[in-house]
PDB file of N, CA and C in Angstrom:
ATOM      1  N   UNK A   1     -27.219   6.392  -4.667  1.00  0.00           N
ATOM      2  CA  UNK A   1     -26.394   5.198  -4.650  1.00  0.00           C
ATOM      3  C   UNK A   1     -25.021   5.572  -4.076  1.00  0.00           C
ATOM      4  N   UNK A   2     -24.563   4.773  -2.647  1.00  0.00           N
ATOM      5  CA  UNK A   2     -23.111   5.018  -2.361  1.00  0.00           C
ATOM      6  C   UNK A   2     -22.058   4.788  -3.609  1.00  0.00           C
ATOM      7  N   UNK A   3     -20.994   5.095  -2.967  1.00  0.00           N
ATOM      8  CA  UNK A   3     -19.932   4.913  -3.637  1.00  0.00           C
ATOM      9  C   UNK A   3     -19.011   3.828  -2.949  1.00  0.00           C
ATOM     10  N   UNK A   4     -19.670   2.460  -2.689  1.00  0.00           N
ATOM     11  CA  UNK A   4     -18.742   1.344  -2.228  1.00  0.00           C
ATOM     12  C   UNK A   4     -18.680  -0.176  -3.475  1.00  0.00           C
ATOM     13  N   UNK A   5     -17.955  -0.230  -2.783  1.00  0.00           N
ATOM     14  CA  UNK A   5     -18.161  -1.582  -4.109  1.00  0.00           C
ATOM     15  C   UNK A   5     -18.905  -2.783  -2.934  1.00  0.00           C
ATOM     16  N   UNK A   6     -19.972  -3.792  -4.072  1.00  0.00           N
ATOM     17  CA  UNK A   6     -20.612  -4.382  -3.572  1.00  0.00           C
ATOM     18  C   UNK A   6     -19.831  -5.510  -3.004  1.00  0.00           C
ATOM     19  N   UNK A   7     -18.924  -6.252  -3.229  1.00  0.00           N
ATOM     20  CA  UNK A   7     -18.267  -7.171  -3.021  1.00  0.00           C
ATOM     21  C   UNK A   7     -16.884  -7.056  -2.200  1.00  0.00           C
ATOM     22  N   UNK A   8     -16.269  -5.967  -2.235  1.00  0.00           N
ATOM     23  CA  UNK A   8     -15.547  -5.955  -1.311  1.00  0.00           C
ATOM     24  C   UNK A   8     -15.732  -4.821  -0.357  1.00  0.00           C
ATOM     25  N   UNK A   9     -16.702  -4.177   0.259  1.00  0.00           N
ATOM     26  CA  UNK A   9     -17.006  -2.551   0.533  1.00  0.00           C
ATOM     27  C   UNK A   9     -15.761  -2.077   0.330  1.00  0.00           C
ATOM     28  N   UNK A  10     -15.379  -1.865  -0.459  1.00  0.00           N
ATOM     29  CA  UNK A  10     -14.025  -0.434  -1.056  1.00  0.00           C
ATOM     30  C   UNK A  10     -15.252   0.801  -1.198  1.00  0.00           C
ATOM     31  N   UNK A  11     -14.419   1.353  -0.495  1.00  0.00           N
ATOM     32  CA  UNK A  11     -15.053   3.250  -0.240  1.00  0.00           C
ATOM     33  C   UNK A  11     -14.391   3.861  -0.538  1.00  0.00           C
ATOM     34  N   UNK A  12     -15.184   5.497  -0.616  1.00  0.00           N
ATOM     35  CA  UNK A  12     -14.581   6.516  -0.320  1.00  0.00           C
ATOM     36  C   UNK A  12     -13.666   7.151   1.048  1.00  0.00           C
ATOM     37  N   UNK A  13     -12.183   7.066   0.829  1.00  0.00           N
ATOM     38  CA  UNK A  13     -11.416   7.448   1.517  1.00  0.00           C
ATOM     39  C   UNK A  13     -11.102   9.151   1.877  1.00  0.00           C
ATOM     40  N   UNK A  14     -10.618  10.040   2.698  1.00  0.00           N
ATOM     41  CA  UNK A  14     -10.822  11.061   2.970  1.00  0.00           C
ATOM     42  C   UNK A  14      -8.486  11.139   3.262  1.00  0.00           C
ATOM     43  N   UNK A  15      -8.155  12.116   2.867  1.00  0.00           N
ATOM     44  CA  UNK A  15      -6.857  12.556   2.789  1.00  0.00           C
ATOM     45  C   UNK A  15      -6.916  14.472   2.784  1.00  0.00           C
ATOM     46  N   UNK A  16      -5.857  14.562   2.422  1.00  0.00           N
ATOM     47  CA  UNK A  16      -5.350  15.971   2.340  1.00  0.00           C
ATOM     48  C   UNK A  16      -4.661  16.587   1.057  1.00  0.00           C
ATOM     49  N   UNK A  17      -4.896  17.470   0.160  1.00  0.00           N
ATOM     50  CA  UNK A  17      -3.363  18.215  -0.724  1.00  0.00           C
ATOM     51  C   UNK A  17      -2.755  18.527   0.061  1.00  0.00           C
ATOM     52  N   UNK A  18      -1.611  18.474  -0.501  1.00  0.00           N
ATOM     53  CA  UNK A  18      -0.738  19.157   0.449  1.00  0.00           C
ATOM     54  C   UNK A  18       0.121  20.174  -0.785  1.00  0.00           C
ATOM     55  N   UNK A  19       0.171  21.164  -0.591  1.00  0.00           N
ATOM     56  CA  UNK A  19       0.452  22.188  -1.567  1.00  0.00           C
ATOM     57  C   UNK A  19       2.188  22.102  -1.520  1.00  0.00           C
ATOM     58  N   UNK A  20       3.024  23.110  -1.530  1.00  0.00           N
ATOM     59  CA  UNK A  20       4.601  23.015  -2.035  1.00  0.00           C
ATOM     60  C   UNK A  20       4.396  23.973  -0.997  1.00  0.00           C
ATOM     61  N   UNK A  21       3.720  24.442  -0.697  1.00  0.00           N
ATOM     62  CA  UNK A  21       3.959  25.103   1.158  1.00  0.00           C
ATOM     63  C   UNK A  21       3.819  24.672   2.352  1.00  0.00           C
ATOM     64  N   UNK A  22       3.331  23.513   1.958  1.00  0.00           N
ATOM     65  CA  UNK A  22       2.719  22.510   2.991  1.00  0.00           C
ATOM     66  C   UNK A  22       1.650  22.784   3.587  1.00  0.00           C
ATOM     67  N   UNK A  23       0.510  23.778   2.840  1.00  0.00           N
ATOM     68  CA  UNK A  23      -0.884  23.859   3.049  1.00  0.00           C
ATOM     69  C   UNK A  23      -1.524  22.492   3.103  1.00  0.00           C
ATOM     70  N   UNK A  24      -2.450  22.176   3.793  1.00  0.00           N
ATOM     71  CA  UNK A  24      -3.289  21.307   3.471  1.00  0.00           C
ATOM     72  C   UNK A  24      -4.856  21.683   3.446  1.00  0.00           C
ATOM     73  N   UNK A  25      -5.303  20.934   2.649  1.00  0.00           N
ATOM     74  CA  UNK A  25      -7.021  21.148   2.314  1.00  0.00           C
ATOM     75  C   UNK A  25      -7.652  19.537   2.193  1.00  0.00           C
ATOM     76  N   UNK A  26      -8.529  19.382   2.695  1.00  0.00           N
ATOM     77  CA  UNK A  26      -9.300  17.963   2.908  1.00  0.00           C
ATOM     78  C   UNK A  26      -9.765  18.043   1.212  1.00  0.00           C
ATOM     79  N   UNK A  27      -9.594  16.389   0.996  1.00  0.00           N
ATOM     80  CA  UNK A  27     -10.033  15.690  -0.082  1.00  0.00           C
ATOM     81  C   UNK A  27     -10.632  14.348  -0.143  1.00  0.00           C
ATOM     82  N   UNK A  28     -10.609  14.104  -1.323  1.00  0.00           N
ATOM     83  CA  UNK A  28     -11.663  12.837  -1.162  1.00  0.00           C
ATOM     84  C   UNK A  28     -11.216  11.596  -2.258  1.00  0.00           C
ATOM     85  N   UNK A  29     -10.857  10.620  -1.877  1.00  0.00           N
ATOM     86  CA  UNK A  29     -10.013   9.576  -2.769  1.00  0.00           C
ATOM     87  C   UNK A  29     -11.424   8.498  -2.954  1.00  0.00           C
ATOM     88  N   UNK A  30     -11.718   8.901  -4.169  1.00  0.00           N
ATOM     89  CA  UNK A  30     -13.127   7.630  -4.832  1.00  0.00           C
ATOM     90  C   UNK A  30     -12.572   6.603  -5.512  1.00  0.00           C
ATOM     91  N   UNK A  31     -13.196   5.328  -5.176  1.00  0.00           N
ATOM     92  CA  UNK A  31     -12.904   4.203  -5.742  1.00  0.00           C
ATOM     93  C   UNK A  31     -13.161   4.000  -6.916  1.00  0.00           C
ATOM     94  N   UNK A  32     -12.345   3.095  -7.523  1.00  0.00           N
ATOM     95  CA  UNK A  32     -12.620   3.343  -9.189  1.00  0.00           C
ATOM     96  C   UNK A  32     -13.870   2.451  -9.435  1.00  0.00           C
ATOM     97  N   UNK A  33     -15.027   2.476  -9.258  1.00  0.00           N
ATOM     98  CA  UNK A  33     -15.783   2.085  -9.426  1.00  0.00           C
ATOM     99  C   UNK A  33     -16.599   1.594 -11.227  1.00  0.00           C
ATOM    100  N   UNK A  34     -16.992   0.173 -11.264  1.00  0.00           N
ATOM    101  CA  UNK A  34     -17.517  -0.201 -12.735  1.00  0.00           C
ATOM    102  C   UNK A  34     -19.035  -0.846 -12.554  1.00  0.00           C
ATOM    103  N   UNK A  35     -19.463  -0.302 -13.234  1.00  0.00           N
ATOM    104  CA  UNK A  35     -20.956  -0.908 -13.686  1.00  0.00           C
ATOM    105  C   UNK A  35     -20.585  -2.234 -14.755  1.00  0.00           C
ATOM    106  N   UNK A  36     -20.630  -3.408 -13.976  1.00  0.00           N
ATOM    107  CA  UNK A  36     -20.412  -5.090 -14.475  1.00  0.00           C
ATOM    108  C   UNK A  36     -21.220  -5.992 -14.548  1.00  0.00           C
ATOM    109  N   UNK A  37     -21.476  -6.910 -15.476  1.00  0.00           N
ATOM    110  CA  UNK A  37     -22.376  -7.979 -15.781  1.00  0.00           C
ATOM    111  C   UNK A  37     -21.338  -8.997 -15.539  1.00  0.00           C
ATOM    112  N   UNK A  38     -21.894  -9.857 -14.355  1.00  0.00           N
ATOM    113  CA  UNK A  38     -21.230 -11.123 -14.068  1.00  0.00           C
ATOM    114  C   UNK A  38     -21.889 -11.933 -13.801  1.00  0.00           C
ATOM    115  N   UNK A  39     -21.361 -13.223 -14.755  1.00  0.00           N
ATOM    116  CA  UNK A  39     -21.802 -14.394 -15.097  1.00  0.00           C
ATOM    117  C   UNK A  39     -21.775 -15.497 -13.846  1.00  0.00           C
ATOM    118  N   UNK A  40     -22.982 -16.182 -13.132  1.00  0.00           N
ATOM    119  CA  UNK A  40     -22.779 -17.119 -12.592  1.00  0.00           C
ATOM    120  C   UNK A  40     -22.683 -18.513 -13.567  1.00  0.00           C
ATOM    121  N   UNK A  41     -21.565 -19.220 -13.299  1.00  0.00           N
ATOM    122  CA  UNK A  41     -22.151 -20.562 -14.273  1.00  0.00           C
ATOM    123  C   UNK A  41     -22.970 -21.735 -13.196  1.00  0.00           C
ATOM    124  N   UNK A  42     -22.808 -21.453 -11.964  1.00  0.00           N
ATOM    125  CA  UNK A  42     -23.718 -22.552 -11.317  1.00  0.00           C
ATOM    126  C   UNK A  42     -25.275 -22.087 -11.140  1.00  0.00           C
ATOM    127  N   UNK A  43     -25.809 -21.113 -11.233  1.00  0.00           N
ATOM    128  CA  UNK A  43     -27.352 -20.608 -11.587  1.00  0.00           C
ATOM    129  C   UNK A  43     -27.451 -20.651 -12.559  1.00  0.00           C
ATOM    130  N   UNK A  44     -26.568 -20.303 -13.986  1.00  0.00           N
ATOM    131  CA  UNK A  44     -26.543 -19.592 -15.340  1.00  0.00           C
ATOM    132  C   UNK A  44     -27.585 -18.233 -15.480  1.00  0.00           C
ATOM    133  N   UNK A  45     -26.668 -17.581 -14.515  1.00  0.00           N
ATOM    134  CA  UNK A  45     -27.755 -15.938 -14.448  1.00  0.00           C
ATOM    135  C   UNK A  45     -26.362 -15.359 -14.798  1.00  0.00           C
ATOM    136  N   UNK A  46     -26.992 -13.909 -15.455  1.00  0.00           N
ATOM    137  CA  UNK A  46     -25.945 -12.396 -15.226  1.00  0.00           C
ATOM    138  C   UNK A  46     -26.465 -11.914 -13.914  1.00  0.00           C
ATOM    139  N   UNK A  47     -25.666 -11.364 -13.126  1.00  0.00           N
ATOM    140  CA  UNK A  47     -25.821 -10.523 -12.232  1.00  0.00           C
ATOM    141  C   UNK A  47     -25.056  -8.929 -12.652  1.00  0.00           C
ATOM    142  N   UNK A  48     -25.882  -8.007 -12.536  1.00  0.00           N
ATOM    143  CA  UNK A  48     -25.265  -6.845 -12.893  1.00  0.00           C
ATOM    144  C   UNK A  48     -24.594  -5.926 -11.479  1.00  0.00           C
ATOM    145  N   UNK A  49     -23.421  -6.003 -11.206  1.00  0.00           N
ATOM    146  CA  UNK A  49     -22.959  -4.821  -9.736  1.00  0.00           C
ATOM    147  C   UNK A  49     -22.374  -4.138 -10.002  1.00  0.00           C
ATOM    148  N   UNK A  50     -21.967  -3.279  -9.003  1.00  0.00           N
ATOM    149  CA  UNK A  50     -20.930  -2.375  -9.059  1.00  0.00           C
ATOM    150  C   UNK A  50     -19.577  -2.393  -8.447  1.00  0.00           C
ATOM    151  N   UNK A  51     -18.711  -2.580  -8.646  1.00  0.00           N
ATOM    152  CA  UNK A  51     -17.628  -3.075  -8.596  1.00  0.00           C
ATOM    153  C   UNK A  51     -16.445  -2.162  -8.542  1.00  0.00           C
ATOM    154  N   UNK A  52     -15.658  -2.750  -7.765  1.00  0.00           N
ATOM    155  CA  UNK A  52     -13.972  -1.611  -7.909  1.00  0.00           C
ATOM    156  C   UNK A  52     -13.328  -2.195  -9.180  1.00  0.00           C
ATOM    157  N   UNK A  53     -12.516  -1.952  -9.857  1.00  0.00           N
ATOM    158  CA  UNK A  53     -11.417  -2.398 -11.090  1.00  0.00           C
ATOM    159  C   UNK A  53     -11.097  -3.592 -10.579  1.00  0.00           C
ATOM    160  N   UNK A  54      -9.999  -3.042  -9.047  1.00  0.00           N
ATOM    161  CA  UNK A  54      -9.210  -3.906  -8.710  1.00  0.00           C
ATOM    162  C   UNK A  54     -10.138  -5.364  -7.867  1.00  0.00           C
ATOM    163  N   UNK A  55     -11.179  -5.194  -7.994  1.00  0.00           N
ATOM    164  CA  UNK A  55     -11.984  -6.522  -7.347  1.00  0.00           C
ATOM    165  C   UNK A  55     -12.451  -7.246  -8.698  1.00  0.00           C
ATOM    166  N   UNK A  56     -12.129  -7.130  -9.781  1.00  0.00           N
ATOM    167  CA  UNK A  56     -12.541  -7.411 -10.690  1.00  0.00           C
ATOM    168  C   UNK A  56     -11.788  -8.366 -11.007  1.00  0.00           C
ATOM    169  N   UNK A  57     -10.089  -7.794 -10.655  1.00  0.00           N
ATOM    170  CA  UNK A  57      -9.187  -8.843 -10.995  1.00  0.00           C
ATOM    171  C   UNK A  57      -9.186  -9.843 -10.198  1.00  0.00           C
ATOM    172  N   UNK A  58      -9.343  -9.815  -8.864  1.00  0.00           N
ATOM    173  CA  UNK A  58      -9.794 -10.238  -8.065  1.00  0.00           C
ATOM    174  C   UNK A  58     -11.088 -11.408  -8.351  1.00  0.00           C
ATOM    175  N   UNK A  59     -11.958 -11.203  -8.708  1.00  0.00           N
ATOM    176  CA  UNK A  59     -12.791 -12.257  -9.541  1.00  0.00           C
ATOM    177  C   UNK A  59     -12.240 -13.147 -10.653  1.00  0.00           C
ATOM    178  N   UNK A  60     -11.391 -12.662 -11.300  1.00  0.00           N
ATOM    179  CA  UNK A  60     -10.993 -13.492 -12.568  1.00  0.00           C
ATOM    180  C   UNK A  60      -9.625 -14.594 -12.039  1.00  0.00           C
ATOM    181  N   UNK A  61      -8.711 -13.775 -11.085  1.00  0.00           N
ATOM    182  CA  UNK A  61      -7.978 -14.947 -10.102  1.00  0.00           C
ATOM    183  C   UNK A  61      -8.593 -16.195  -9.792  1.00  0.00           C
ATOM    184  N   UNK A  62      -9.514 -15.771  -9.058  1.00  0.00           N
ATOM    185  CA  UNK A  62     -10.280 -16.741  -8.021  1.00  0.00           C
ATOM    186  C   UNK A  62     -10.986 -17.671  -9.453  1.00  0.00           C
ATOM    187  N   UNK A  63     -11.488 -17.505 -10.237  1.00  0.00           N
ATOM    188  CA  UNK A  63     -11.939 -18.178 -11.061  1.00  0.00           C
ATOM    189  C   UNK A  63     -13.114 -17.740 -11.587  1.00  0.00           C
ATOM    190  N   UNK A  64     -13.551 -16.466 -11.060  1.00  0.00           N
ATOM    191  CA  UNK A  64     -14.959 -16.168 -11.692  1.00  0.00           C
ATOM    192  C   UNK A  64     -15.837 -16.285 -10.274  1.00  0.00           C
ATOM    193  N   UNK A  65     -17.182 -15.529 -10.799  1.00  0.00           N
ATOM    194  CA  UNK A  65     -18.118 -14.742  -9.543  1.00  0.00           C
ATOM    195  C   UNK A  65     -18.375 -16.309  -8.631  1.00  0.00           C
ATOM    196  N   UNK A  66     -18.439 -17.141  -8.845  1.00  0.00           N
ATOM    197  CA  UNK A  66     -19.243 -18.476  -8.118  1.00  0.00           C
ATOM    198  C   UNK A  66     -17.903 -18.696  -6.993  1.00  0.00           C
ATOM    199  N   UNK A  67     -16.731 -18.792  -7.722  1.00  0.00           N
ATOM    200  CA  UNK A  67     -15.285 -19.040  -6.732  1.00  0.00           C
ATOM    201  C   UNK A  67     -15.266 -18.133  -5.555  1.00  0.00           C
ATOM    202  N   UNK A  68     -15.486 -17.262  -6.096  1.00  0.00           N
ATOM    203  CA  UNK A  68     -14.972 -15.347  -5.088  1.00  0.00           C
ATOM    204  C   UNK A  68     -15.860 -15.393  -3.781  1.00  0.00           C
ATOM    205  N   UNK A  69     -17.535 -15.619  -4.636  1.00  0.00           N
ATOM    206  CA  UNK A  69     -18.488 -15.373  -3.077  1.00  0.00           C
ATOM    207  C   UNK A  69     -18.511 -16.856  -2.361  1.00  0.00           C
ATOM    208  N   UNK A  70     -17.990 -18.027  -2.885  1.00  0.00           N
ATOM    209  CA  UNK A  70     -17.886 -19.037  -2.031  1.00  0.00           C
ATOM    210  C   UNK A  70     -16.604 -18.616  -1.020  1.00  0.00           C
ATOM    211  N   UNK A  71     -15.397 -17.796  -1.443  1.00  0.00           N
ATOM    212  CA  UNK A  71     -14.275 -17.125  -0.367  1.00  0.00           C
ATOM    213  C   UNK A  71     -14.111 -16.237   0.304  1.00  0.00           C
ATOM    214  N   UNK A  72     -15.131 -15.239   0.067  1.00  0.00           N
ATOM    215  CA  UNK A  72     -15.566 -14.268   0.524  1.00  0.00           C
ATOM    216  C   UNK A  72     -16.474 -14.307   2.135  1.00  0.00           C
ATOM    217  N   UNK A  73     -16.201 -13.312   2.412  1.00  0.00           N
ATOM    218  CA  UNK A  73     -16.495 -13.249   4.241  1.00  0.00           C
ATOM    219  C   UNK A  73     -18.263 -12.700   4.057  1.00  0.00           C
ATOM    220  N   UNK A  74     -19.365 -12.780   4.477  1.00  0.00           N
ATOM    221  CA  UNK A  74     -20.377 -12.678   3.795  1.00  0.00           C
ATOM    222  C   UNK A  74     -20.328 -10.945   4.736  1.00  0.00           C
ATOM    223  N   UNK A  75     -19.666 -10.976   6.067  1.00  0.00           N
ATOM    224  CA  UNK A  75     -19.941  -9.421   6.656  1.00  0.00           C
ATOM    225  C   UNK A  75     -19.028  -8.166   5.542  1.00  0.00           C
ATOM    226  N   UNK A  76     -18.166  -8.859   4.682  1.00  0.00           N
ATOM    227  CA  UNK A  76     -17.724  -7.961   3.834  1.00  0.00           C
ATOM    228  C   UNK A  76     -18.728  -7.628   2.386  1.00  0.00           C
ATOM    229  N   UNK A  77     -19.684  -8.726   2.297  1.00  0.00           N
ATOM    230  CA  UNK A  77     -20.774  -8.407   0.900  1.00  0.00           C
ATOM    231  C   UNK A  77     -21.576  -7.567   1.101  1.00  0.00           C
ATOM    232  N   UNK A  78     -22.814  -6.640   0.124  1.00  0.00           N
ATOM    233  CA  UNK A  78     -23.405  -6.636  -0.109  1.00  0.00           C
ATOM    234  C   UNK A  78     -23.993  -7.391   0.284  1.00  0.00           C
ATOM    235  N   UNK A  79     -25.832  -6.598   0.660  1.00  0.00           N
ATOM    236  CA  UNK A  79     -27.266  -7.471   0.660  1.00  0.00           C
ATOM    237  C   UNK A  79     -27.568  -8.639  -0.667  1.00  0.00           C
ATOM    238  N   UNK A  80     -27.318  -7.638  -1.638  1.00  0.00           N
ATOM    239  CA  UNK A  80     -27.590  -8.150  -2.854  1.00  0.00           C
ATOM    240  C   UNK A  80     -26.679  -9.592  -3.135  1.00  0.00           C
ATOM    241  N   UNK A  81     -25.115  -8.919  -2.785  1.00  0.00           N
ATOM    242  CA  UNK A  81     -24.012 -10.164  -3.094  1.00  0.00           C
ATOM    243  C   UNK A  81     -24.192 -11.709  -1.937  1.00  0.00           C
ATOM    244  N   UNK A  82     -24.645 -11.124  -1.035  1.00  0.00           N
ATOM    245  CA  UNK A  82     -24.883 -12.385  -0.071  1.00  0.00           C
ATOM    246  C   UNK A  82     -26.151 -13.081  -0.263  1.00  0.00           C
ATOM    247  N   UNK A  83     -27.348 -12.632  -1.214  1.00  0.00           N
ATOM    248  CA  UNK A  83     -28.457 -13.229  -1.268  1.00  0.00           C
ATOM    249  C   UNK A  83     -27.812 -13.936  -2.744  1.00  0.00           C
ATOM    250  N   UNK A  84     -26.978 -13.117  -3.451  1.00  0.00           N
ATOM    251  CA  UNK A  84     -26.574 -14.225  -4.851  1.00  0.00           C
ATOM    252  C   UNK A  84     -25.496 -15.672  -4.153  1.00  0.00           C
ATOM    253  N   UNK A  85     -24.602 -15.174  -3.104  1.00  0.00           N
ATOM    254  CA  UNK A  85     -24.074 -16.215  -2.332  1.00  0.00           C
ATOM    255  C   UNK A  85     -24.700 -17.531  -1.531  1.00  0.00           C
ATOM    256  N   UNK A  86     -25.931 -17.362  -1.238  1.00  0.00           N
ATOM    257  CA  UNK A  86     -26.850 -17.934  -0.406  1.00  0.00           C
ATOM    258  C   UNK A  86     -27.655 -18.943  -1.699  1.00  0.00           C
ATOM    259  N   UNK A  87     -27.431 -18.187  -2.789  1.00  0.00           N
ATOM    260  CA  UNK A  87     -28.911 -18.920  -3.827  1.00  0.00           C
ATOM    261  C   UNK A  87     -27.581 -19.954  -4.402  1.00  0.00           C
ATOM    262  N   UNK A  88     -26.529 -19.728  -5.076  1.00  0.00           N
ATOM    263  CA  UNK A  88     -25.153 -20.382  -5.662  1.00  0.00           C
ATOM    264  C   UNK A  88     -24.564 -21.729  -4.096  1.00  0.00           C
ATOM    265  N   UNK A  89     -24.783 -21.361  -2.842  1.00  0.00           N
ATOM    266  CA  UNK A  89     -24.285 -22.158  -2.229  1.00  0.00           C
ATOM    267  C   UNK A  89     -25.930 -23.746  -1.966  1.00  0.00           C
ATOM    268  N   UNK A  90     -27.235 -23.151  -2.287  1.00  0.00           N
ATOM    269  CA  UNK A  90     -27.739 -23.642  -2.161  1.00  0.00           C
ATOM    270  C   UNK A  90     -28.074 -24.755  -2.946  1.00  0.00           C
ATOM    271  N   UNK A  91     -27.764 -24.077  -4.436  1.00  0.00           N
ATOM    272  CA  UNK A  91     -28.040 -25.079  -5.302  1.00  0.00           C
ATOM    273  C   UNK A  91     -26.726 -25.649  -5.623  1.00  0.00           C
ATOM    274  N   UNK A  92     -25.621 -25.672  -5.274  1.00  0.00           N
ATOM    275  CA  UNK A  92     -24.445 -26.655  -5.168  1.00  0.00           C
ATOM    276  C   UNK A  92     -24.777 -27.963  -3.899  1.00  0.00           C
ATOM    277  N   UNK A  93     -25.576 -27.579  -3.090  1.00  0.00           N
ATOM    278  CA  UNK A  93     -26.016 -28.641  -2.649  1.00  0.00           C
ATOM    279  C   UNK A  93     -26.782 -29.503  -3.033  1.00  0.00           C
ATOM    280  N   UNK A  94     -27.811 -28.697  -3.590  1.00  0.00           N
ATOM    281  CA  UNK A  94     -29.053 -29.634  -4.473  1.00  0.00           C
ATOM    282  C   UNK A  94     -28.359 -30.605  -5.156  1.00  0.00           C
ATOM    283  N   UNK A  95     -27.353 -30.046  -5.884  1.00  0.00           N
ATOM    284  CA  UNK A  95     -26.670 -31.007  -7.334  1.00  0.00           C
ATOM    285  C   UNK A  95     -25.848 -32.043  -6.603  1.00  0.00           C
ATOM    286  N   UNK A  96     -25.364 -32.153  -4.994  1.00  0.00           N
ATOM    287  CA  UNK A  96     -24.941 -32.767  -4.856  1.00  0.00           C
ATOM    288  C   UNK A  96     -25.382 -33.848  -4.318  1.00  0.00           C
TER     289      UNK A  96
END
């Protein structure tokens, strides 16, 4: 399993230490990644992803998972997040 988040691809970034001599040595900056159960209320499913922290807050702004992937760019989702985007935009039509 990568290390991106499903909803916003946040990755692993690549930098340097830099020592008090000004050595440098390649490193590796990982996203804070969470194993999350999120609630659709227009399916009434959990969806379980993996997630950065900071996209989390990011969900709770926007109003919760149904708000986010209706604003969301679908080339920035997940397979998984764009097939939950596709099933939530479909049945908002039905109801309408």
């Amino acid at each position: 399993m990568s290390r991106v988040c499903e909803l916003t691809t946040k990755a692993v970034m690549t930098g340097n230490n830099v020592s008090h001599a000004n050595n440098r040595t390649r490193r590796r900056f990982l996203p804070n990644l969470c194993q999350v159960t999120l609630m659709s209320d227009v399916l009434g499913e959990k969806f379980r992803l993996r997630v950065a922290a900071s996209t989390l807050r990011s969900v709770e702004h926007r109003g919760g998972l149904d708000a986010y992937l209706a604003k969301a760019k679908a080339t920035e989702l997940s397979q998984r997040a764009r097939l939950i985007k596709r099933r939530i935009a479909q049945k908002q039509t039905e109801a309408a």
